[in-house]
Protein backbone atom coordinates (compact mmCIF):
# COMPACT_ATOMS: atom_id res chain seq x y z
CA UNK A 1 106.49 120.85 89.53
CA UNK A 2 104.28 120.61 92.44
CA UNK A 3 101.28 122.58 94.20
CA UNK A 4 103.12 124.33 97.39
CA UNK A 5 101.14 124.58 100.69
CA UNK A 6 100.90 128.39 99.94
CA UNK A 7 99.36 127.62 96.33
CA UNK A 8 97.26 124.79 97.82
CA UNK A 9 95.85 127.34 100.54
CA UNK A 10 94.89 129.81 97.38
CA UNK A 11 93.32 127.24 95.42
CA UNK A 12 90.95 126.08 98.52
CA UNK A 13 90.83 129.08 100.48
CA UNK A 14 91.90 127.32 103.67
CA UNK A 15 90.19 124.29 105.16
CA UNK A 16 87.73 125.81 106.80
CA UNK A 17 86.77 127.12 103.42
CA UNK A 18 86.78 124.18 101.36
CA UNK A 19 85.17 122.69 104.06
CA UNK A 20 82.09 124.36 103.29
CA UNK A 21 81.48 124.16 99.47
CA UNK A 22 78.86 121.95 98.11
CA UNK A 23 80.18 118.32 96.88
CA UNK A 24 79.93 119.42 93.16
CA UNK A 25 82.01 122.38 93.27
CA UNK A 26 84.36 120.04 95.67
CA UNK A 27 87.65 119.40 92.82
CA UNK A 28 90.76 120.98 92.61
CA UNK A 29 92.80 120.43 88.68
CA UNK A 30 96.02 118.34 88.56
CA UNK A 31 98.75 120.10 88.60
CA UNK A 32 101.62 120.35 86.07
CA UNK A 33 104.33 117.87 86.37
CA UNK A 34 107.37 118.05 85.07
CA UNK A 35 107.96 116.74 81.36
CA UNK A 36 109.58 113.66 81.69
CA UNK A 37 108.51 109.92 80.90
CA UNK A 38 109.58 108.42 83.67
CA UNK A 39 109.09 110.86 87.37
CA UNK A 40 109.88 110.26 90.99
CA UNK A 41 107.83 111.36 94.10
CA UNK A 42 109.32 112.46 97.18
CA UNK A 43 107.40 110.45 99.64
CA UNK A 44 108.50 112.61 102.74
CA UNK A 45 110.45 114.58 104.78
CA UNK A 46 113.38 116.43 103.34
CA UNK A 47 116.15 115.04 101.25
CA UNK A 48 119.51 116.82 99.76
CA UNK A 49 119.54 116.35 96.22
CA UNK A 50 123.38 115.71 95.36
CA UNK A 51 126.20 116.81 93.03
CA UNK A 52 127.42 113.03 92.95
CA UNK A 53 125.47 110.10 94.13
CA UNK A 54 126.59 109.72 97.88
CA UNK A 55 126.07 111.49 100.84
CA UNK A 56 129.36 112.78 100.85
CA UNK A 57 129.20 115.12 97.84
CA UNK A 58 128.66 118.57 97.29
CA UNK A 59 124.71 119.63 97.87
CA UNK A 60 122.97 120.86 95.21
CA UNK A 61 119.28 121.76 96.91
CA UNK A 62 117.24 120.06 99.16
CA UNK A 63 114.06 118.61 98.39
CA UNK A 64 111.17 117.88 100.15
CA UNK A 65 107.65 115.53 100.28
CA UNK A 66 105.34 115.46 97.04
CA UNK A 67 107.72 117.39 95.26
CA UNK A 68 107.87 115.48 91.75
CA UNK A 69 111.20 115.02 90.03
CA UNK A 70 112.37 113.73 86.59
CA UNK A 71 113.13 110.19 86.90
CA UNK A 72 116.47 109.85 84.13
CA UNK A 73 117.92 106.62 85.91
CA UNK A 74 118.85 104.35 88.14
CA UNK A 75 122.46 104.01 89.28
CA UNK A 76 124.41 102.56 92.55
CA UNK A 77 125.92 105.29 94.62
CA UNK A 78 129.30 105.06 96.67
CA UNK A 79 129.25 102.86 99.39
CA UNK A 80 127.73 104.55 102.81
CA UNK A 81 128.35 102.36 105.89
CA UNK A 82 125.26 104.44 107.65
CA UNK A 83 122.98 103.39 104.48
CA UNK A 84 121.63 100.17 103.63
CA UNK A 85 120.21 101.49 100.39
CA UNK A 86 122.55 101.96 97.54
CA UNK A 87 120.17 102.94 94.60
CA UNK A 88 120.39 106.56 93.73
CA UNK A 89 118.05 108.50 91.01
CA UNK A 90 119.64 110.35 88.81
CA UNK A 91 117.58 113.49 88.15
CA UNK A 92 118.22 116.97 85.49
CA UNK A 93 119.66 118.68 88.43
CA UNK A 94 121.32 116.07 90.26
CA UNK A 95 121.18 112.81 92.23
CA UNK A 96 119.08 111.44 95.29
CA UNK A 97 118.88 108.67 97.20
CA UNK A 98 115.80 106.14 95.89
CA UNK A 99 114.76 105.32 99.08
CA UNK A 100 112.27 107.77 99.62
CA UNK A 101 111.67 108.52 95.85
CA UNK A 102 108.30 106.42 94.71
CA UNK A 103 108.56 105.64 90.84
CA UNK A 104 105.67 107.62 89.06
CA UNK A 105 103.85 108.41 85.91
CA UNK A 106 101.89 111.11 85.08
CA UNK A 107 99.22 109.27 83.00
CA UNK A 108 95.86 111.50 82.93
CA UNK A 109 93.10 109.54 81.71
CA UNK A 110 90.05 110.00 79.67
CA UNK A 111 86.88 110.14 82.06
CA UNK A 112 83.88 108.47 82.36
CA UNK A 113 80.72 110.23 82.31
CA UNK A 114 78.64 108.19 83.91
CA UNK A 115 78.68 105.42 86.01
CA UNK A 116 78.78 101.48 83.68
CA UNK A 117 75.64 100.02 83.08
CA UNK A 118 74.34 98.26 86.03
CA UNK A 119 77.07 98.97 88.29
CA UNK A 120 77.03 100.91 91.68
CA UNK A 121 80.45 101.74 90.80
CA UNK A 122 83.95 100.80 90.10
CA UNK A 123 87.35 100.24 91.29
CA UNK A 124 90.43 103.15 90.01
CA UNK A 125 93.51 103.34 90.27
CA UNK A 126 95.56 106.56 90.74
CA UNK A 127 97.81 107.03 87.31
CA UNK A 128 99.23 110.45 87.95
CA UNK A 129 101.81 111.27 90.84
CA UNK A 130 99.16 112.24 92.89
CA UNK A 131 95.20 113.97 93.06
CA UNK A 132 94.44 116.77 95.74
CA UNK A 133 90.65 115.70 97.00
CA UNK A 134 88.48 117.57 99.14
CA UNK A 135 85.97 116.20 101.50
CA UNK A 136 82.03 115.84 101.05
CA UNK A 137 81.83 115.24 104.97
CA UNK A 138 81.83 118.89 107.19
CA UNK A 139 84.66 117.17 109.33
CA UNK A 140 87.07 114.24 108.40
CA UNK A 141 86.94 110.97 110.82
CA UNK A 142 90.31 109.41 109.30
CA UNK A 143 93.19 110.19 111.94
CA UNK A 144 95.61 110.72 108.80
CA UNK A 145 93.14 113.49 107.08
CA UNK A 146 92.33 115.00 110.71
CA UNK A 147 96.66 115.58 110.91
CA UNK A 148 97.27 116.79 107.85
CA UNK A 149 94.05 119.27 108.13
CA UNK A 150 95.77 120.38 111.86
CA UNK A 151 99.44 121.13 110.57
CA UNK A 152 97.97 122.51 107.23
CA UNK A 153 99.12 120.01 104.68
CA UNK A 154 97.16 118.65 101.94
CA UNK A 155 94.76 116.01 101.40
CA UNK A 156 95.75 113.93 98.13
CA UNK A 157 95.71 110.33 97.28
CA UNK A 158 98.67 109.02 95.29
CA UNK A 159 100.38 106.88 92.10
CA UNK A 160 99.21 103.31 92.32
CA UNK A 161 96.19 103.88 95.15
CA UNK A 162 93.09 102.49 94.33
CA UNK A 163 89.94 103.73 95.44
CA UNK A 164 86.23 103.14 94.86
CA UNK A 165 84.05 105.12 92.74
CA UNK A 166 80.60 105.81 93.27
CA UNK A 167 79.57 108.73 91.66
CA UNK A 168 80.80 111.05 88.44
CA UNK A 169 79.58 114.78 88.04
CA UNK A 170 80.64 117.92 86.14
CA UNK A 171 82.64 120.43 88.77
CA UNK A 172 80.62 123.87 88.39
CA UNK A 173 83.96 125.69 89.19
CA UNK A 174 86.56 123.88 86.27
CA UNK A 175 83.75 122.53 84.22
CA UNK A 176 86.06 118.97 84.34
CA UNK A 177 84.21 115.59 85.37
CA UNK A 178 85.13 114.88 88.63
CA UNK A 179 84.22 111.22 91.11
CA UNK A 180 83.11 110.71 94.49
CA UNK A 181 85.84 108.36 95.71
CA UNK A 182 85.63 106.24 98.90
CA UNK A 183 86.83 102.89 100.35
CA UNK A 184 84.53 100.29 100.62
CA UNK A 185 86.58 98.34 103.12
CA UNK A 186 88.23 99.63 106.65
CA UNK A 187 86.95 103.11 105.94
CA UNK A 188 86.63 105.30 108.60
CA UNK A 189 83.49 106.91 106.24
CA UNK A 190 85.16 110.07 104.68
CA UNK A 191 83.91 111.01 101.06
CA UNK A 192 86.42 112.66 99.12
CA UNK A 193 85.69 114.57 95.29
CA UNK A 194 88.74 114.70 93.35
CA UNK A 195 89.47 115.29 89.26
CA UNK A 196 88.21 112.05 87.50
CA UNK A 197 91.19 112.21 85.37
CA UNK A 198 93.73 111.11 87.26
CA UNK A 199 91.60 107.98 87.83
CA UNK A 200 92.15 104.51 85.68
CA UNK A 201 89.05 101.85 86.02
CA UNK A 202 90.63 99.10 86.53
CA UNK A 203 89.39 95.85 84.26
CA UNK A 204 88.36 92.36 84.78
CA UNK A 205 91.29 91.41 82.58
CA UNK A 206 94.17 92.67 84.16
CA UNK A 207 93.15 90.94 87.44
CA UNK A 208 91.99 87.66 85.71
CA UNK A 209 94.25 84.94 87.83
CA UNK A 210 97.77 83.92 86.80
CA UNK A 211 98.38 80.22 85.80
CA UNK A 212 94.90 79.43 86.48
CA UNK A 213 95.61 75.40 84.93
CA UNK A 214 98.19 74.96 87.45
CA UNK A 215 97.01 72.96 90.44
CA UNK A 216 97.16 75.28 93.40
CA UNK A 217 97.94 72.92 95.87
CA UNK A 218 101.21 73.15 94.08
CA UNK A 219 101.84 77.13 94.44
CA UNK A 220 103.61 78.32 97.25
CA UNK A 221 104.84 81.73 98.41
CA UNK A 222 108.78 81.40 100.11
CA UNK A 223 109.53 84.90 102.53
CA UNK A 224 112.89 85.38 103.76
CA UNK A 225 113.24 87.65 106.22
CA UNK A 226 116.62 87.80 106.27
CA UNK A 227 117.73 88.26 102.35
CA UNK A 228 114.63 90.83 102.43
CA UNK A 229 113.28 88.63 99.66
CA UNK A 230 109.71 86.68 97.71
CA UNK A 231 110.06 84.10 96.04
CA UNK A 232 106.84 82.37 94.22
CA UNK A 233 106.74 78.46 93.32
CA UNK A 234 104.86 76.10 91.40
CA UNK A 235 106.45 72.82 92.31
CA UNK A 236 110.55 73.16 92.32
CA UNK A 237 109.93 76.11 90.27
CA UNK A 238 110.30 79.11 91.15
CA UNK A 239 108.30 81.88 88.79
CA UNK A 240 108.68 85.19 90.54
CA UNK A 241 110.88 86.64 92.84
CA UNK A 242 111.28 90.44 94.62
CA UNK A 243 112.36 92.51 97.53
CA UNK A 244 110.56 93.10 100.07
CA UNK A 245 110.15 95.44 103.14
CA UNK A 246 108.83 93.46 106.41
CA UNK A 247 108.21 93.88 109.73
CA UNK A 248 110.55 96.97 111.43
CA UNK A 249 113.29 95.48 113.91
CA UNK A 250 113.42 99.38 115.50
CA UNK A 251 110.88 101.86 116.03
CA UNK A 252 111.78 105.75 115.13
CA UNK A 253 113.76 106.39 118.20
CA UNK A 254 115.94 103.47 117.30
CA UNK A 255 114.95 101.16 119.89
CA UNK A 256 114.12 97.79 119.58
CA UNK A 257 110.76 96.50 119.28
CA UNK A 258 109.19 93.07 118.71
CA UNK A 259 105.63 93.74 118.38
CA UNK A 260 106.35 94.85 114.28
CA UNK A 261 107.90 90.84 113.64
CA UNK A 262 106.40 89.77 110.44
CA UNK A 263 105.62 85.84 111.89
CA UNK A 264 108.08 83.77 111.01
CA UNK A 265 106.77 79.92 110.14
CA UNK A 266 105.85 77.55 107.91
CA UNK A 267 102.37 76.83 106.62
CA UNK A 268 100.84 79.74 106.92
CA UNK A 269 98.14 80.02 104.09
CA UNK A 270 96.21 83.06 102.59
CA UNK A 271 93.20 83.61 104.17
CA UNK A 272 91.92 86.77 102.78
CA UNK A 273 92.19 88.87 99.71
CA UNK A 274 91.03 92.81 99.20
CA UNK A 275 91.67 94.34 96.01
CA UNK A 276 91.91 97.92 98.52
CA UNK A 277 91.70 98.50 102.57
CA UNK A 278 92.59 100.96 104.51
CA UNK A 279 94.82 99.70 107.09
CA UNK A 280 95.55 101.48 110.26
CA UNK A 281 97.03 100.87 114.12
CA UNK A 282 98.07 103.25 116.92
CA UNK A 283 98.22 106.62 116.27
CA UNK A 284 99.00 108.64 113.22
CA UNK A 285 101.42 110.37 114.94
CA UNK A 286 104.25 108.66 116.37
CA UNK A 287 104.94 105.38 115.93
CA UNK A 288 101.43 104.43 114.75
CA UNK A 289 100.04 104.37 110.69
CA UNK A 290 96.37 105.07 109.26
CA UNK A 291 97.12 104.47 105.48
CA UNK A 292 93.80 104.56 102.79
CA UNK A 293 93.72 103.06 99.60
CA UNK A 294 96.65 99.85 100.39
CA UNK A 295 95.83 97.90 97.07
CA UNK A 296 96.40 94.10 96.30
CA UNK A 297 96.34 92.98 99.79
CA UNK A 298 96.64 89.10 100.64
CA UNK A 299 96.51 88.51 104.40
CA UNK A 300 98.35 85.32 105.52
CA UNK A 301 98.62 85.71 109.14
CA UNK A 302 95.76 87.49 111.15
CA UNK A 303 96.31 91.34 110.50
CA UNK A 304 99.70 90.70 108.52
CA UNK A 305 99.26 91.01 104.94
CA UNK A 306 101.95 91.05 101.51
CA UNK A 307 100.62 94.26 100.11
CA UNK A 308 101.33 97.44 97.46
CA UNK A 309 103.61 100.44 98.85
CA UNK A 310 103.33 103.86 97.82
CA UNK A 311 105.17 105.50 100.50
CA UNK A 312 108.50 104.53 100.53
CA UNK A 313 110.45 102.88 97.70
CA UNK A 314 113.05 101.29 100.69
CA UNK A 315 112.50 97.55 99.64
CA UNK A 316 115.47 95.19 101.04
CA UNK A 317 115.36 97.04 104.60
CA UNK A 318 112.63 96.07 107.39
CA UNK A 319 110.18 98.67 108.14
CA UNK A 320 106.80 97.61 108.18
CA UNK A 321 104.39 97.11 111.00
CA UNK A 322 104.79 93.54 110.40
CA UNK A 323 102.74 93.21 106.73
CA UNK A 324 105.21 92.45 103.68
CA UNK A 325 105.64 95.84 101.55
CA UNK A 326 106.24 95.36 98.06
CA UNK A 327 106.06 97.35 94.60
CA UNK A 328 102.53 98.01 93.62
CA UNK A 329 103.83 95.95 90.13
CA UNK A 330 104.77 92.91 92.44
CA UNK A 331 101.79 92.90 94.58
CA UNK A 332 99.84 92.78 92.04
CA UNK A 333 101.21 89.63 90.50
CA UNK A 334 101.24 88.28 93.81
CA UNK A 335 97.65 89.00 94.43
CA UNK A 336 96.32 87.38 91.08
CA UNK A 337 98.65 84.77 91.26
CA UNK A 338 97.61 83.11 94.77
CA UNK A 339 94.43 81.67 95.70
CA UNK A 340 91.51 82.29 96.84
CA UNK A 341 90.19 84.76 93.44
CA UNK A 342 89.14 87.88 94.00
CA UNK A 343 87.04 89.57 90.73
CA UNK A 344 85.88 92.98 90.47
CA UNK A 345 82.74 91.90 91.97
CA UNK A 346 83.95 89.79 94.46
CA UNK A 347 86.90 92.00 95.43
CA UNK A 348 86.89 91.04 99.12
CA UNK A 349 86.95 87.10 99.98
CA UNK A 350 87.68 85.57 102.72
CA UNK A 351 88.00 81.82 103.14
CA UNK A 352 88.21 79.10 106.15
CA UNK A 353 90.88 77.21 106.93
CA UNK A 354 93.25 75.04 105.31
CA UNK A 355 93.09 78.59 103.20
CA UNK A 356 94.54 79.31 100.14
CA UNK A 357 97.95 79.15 98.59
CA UNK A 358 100.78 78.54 101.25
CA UNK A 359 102.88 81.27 102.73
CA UNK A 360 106.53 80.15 104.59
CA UNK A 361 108.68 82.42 106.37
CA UNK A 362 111.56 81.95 107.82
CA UNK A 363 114.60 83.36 109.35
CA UNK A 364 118.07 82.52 109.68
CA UNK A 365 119.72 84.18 112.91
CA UNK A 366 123.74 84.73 112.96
């Protein structure tokens, strides 16, 4: 299940409230999630939960953002002509539309007490559907924290986020170890406290660089925009493909805009890697995004980057600001795959032209 705003209110006494308590007592406990191996995360909004996988079934309930859902399977719904999207979870109760439905786990994890040797702290990643935090700072500077503070909603990073972590300390009020989690690069400055277990360090290992022998000169990354598709290359060869999500071809209102093109081309190269960022343009509200936490991010244009998703699960159908969304899974390979490195030490690089691996996109107009 998940923490209502009601229950969330309780727990925090209200945001003035929480506002106020001292960083250490700052931690609220994860919440149960249903029993299931394999869960689903409403990302937002409201969504009817169906009988039969189309739209034109018989409604069972609706269900709405951050609830958390038993993921039993994927299957292909009837054809809607108003729907791109065809994928439909199956859940106990019934069926809705994957779209909006990020794949979860609810892995807790065992946590540190203390920070490692030598270290001024380490890169996690989220492993549980999602972690309410609360903030060491009196007031939040983020635009996305200042919202959801005004309209009453809670403050939680989610599945696959990956955050810094720069201190570890025993919550007086559960007696659980809890971190001091921030983001080392576009942060606005908020500190948030949250439960350490829903936190994985990440290792050296599992972002040691794919096919490190192979000449990189002779990797290249193929976009197209119009098959919604990645396509990764070492020669003639390809050795990875997935959907993507790129650059929006119509704002909210449905009209047309430009200004969210991913750039179409060929030759563009990689010119900076961050293992997180926090990426954010316009406003929060409306048609603008302020998004923490964006993991396995490799820029290729200036501001335009192929990067992990965790809040839609809409891959095949444009609607970025301009950056390539894919899978946190596919980013990842993506990210360790392409040049330049990026460690756990050096986990934001940038390089000077002629770049890193090559990036072409292109476009093919009807």
């Amino acid at each position: 299940m998940s923490i209502n705003r009601r229950d969330f209110m309780k727990l925090v006494g209200g945001v003035a409230g929480f506002s106020a308590l001292k960083p250490f007592n700052k931690a609220l406990p994860l919440p149960e999630f249903p029993k299931s191996e394999r869960l689903g995360r409403i990302v937002e909004g409201k969504w009817a939960l169906m009988a039969l996988p189309n739209f034109q079934d018989a409604k069972v309930k609706d269900v709405y953002g951050d609830d958390v859902i038993a993921w039993n399977r994927e299957v292909v719904g009837r054809r809607d002509t108003n729907y791109i999207n065809q994928k439909w979870v199956e859940t106990d109760s019934g069926y809705v539309n994957s779209s909006y439905v990020q794949p979860v786990f609810n892995k807790p994890n065992e946590p540190l007490a203390n920070l490692p040797d030598g270290k001024s702290g380490f890169w996690a990643e989220v492993t549980v559907p999602y972690v309410d935090f609360v903030l060491e700072n009196q007031a939040p500077s983020s635009p996305w924290i200042k919202n959801n503070m005004d309209i009453g909603l809670p403050t939680r990073l989610y599945y696959s986020q990956v955050m810094w972590v720069d201190q570890v300390k025993k919550s007086d009020v559960t007696g659980n170890m809890i971190y001091r989690i921030n983001e080392k690069y576009g942060s606005y400055g908020d500190i948030f406290w949250a439960e350490a277990a829903a936190f994985r360090p990440l290792t050296a290992e599992e972002i040691a660089p794919i096919s490190p022998d192979v000449d990189p000169v002779t990797k290249r990354v193929k976009v197209n925009l119009t098959y919604q598709t990645l396509s990764c290359f070492e020669e003639d060869r390809e050795v990875y493909y997935c959907k993507i999500s790129s650059g929006a071809k119509f704002d909210a209102f449905g009209n047309a805009v430009d200004s969210w093109a991913t750039p179409v081309g060929d030759g563009h190269r990689t010119w900076r890697k961050s293992l997180s960022i926090h990426m954010a343009g316009g406003s929060a509200t409306g048609g603008g995004y302020d998004t923490p936490g964006i993991s396995w991010a490799t820029f290729f244009s200036e501001g335009v980057a192929i990067h992990s998703t965790f809040w839609h699960n809409d891959y095949g159908v444009p609607r970025s600001h301009g950056c390539i969304n894919v899978t946190p899974e596919d980013s990842k390979w993506i990210f360790r795959w392409t040049t330049p490195t990026v460690t756990l030490d050096v986990d934001d690089i940038t390089v000077g032209m002629p770049g890193g691996t090559q990036v072409d996109v292109i476009e093919r107009t009807f």
